[in-house]
PDB file of N, CA and C in Angstrom:
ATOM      1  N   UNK A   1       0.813  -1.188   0.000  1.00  0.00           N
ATOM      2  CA  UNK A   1       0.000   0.000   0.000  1.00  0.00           C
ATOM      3  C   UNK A   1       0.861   1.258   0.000  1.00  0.00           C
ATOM      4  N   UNK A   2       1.903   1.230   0.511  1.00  0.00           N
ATOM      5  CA  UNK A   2       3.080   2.244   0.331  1.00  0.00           C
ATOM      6  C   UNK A   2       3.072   2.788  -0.869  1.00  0.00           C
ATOM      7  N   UNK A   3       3.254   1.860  -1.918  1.00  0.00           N
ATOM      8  CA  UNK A   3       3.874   2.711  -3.184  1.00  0.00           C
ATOM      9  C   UNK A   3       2.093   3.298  -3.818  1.00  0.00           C
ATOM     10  N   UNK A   4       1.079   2.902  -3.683  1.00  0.00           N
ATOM     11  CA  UNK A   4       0.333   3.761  -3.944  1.00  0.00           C
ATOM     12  C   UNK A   4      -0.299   4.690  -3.096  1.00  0.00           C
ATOM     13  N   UNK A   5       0.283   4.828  -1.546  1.00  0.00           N
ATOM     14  CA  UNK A   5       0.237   6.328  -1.430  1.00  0.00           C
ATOM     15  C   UNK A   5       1.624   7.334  -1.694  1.00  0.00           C
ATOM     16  N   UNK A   6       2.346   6.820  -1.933  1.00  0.00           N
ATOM     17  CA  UNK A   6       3.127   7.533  -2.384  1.00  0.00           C
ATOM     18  C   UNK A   6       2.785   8.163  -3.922  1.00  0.00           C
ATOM     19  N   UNK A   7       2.251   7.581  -4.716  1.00  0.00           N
ATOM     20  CA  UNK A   7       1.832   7.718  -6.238  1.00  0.00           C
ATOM     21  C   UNK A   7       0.716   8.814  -5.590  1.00  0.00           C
ATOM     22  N   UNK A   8      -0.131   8.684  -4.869  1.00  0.00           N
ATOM     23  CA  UNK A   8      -1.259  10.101  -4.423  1.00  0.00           C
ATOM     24  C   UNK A   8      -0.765  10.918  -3.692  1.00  0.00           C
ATOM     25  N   UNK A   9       0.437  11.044  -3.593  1.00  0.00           N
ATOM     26  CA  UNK A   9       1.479  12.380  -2.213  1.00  0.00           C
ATOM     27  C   UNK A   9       2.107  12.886  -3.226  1.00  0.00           C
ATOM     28  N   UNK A  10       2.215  12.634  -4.425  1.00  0.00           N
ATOM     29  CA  UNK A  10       2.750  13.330  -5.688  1.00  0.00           C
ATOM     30  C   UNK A  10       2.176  14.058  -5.954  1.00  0.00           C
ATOM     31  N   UNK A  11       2.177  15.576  -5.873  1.00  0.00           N
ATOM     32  CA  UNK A  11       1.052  16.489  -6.505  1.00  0.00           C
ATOM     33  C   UNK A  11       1.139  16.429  -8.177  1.00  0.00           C
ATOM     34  N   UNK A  12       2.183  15.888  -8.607  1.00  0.00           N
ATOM     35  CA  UNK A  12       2.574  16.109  -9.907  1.00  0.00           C
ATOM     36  C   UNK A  12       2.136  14.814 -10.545  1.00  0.00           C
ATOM     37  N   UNK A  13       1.223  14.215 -10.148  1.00  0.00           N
ATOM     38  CA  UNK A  13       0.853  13.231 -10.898  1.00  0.00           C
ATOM     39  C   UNK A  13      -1.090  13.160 -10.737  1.00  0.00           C
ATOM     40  N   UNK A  14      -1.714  13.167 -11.662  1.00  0.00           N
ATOM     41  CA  UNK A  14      -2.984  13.263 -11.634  1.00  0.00           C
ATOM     42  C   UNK A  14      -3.840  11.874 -11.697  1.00  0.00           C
ATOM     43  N   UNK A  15      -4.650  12.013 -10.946  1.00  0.00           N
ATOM     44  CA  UNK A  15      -5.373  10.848 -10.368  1.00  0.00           C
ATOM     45  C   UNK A  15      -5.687   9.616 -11.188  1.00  0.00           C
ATOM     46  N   UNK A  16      -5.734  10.317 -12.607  1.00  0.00           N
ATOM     47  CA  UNK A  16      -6.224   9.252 -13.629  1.00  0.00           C
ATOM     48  C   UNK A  16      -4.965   8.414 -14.046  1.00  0.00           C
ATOM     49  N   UNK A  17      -3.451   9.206 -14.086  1.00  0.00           N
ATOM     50  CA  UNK A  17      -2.583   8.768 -14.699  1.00  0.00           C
ATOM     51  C   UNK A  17      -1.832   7.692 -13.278  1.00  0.00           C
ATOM     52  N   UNK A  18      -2.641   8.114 -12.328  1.00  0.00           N
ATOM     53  CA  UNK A  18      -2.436   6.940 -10.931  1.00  0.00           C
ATOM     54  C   UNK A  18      -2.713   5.461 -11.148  1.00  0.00           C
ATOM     55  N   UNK A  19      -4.038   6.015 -11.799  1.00  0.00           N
ATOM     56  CA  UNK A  19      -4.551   4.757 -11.764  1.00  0.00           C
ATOM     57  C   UNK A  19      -4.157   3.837 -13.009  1.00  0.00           C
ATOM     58  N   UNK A  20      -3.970   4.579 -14.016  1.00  0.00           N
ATOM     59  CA  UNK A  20      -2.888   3.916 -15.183  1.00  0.00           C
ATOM     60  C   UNK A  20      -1.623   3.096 -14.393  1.00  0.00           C
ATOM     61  N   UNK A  21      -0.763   4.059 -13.453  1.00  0.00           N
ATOM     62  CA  UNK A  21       0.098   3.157 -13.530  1.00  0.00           C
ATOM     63  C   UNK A  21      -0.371   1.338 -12.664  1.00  0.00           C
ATOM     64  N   UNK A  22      -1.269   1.907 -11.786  1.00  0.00           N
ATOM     65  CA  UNK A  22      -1.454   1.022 -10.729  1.00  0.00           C
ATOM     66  C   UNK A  22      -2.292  -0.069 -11.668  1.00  0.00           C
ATOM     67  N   UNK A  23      -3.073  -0.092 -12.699  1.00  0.00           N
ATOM     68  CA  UNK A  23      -3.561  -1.134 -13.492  1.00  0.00           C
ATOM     69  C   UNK A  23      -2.330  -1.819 -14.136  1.00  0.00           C
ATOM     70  N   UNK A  24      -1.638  -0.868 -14.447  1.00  0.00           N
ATOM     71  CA  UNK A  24      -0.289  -1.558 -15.562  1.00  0.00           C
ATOM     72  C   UNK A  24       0.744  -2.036 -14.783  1.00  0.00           C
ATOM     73  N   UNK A  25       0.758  -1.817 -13.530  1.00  0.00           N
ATOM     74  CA  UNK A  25       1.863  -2.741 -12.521  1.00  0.00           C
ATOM     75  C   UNK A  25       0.914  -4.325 -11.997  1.00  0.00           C
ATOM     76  N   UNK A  26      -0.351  -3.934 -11.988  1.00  0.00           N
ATOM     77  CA  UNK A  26      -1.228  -5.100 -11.314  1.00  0.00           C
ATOM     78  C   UNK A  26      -1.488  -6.186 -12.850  1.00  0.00           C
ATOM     79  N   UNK A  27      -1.372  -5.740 -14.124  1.00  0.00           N
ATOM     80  CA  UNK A  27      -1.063  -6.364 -14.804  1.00  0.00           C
ATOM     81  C   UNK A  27       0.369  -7.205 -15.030  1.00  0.00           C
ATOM     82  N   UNK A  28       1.056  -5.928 -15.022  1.00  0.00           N
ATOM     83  CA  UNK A  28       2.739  -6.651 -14.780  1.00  0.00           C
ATOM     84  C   UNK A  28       2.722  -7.868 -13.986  1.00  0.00           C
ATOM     85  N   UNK A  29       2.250  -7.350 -13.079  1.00  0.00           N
ATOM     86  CA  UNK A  29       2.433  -8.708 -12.208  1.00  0.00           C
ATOM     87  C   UNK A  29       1.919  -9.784 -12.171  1.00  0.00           C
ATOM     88  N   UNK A  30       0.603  -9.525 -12.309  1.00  0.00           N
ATOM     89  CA  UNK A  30      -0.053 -10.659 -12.662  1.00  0.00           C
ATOM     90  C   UNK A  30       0.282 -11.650 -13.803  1.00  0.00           C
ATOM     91  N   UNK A  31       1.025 -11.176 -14.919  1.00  0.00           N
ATOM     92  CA  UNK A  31       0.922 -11.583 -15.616  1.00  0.00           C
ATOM     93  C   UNK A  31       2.393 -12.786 -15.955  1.00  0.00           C
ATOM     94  N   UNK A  32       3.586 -11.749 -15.065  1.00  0.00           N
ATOM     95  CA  UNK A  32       4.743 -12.305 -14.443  1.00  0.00           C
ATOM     96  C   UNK A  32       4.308 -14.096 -13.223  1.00  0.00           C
ATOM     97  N   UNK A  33       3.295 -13.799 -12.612  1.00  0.00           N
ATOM     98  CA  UNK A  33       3.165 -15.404 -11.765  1.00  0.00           C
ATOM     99  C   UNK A  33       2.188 -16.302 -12.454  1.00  0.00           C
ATOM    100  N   UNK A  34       1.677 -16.229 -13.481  1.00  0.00           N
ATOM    101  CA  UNK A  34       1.242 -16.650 -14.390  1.00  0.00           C
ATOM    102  C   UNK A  34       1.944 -17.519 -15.355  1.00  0.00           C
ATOM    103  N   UNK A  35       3.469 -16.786 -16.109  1.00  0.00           N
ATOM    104  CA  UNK A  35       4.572 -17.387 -15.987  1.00  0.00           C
ATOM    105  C   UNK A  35       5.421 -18.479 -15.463  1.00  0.00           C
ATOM    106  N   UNK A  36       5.386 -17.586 -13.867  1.00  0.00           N
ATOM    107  CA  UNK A  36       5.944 -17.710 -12.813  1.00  0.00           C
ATOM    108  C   UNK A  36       6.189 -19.433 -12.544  1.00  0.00           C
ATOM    109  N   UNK A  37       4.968 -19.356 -12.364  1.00  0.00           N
ATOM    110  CA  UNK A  37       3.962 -20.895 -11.024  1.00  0.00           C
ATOM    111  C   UNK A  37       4.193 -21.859 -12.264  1.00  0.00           C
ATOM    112  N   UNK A  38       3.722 -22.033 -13.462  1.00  0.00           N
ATOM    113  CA  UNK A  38       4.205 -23.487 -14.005  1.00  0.00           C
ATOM    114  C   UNK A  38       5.944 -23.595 -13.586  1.00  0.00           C
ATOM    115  N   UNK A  39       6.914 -22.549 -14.013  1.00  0.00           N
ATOM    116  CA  UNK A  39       8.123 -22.795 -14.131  1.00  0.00           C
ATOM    117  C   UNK A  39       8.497 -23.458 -12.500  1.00  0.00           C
ATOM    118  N   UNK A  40       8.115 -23.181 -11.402  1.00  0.00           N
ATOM    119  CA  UNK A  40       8.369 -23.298 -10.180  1.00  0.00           C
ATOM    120  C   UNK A  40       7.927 -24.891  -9.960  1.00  0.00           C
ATOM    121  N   UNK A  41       6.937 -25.584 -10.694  1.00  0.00           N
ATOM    122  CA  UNK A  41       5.750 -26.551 -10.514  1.00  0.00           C
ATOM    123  C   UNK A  41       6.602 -27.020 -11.223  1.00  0.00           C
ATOM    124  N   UNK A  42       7.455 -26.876 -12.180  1.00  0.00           N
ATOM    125  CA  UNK A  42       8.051 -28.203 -12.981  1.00  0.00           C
ATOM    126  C   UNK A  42       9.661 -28.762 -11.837  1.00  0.00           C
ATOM    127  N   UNK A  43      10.109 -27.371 -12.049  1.00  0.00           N
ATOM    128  CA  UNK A  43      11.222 -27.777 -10.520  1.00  0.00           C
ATOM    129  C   UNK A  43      10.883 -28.566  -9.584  1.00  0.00           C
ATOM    130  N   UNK A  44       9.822 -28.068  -8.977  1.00  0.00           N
ATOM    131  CA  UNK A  44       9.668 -29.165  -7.998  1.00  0.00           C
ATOM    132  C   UNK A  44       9.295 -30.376  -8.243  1.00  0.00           C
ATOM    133  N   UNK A  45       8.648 -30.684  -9.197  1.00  0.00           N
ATOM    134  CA  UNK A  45       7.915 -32.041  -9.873  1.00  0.00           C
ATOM    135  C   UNK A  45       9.057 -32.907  -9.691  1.00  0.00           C
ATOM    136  N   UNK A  46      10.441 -32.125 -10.208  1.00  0.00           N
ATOM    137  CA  UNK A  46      11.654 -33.362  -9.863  1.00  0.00           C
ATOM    138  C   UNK A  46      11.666 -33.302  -8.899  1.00  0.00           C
ATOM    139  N   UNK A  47      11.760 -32.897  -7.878  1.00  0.00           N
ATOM    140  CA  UNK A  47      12.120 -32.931  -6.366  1.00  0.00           C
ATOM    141  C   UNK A  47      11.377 -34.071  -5.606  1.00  0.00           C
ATOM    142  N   UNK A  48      11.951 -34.999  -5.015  1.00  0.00           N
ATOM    143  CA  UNK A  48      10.890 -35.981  -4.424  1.00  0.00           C
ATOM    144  C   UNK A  48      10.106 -35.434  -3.511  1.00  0.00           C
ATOM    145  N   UNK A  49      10.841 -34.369  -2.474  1.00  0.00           N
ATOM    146  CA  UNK A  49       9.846 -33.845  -1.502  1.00  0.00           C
ATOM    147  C   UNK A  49       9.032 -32.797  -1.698  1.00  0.00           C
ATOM    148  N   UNK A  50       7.739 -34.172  -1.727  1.00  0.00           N
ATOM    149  CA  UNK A  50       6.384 -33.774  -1.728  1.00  0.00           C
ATOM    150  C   UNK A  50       6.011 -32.388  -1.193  1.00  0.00           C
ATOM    151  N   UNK A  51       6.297 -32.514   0.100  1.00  0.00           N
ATOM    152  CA  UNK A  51       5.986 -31.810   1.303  1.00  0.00           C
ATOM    153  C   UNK A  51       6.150 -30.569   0.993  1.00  0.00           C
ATOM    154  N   UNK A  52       7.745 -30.162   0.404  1.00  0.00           N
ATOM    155  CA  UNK A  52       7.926 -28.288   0.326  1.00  0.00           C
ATOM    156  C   UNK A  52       7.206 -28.237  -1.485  1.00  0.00           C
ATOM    157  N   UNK A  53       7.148 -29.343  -2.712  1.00  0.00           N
ATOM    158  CA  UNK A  53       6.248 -28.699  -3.806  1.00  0.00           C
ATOM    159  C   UNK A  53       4.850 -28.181  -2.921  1.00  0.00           C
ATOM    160  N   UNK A  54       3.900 -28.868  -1.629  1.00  0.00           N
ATOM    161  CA  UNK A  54       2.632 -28.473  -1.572  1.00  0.00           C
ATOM    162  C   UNK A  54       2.779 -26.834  -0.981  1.00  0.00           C
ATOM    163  N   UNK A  55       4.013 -26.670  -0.290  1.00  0.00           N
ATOM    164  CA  UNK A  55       3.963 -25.748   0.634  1.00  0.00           C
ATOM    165  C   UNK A  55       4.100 -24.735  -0.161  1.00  0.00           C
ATOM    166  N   UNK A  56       4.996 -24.570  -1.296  1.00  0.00           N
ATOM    167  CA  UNK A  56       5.162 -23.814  -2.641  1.00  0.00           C
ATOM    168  C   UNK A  56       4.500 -23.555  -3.036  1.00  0.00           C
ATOM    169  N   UNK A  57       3.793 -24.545  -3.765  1.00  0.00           N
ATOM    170  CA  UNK A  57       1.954 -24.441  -4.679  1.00  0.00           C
ATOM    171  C   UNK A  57       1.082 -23.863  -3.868  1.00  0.00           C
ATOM    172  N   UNK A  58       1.209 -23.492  -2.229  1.00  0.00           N
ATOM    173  CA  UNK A  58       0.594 -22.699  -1.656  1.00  0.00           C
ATOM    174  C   UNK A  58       0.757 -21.444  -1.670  1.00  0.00           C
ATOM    175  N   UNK A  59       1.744 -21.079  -1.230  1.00  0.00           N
ATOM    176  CA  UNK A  59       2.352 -19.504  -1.433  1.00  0.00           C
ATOM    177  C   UNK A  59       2.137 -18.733  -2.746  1.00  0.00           C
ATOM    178  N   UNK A  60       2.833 -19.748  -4.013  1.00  0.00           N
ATOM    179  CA  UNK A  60       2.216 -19.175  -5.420  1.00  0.00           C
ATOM    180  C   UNK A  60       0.963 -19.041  -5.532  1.00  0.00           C
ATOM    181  N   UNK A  61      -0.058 -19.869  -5.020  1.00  0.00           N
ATOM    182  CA  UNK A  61      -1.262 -20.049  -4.973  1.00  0.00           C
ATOM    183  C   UNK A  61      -1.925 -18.664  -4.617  1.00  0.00           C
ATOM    184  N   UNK A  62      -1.442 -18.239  -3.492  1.00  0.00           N
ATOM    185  CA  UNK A  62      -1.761 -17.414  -2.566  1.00  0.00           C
ATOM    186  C   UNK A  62      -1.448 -15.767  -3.502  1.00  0.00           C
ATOM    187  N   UNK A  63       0.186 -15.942  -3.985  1.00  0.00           N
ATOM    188  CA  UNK A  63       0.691 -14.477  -4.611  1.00  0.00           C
ATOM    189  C   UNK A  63      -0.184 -14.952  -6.056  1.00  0.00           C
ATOM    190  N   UNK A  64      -0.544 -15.234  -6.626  1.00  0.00           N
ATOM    191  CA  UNK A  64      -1.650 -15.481  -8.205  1.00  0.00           C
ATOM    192  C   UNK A  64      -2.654 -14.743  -7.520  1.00  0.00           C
ATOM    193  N   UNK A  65      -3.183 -15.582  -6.473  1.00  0.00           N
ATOM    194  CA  UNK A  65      -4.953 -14.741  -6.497  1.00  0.00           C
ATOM    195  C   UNK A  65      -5.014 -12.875  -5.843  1.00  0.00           C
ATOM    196  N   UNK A  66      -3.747 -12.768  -5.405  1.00  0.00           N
ATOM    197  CA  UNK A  66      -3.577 -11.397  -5.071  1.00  0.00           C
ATOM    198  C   UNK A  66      -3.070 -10.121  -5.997  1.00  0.00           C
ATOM    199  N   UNK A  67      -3.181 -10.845  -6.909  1.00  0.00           N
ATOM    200  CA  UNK A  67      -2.790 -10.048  -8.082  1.00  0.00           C
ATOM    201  C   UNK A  67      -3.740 -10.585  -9.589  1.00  0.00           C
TER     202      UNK A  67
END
């Protein structure tokens, strides 16, 4: 939440072009663990332990739906 009040403590930046950036970073990103999560899911697939792929597939799980 920091960097978008910092983006509204900018007088030099207008509300609409805020929200531009904040769609086009929430895209960035989103679109980066999307990427992300198969490449991570194949690593671990070799890994025998089960245990840290579920704990992984959680966390990614978790950073996907937050973005």
């Amino acid at each position: 939440m920091t960097f978008v009040n910092k983006l509204y403590a900018n007088s030099n930046l207008t509300r609409n072009h805020i929200q531009l950036v904040i769609d086009d970073f929430y895209q960035l990103l989103s679109d980066a663990m999307v990427n992300l999560k198969p490449l991570f899911c194949n690593i671990l697939m070799e890994n025998p332990a089960k245990d840290i792929k579920e704990e992984v597939d959680k966390v990614l799980t978790i950073l996907t739906e937050l973005f």
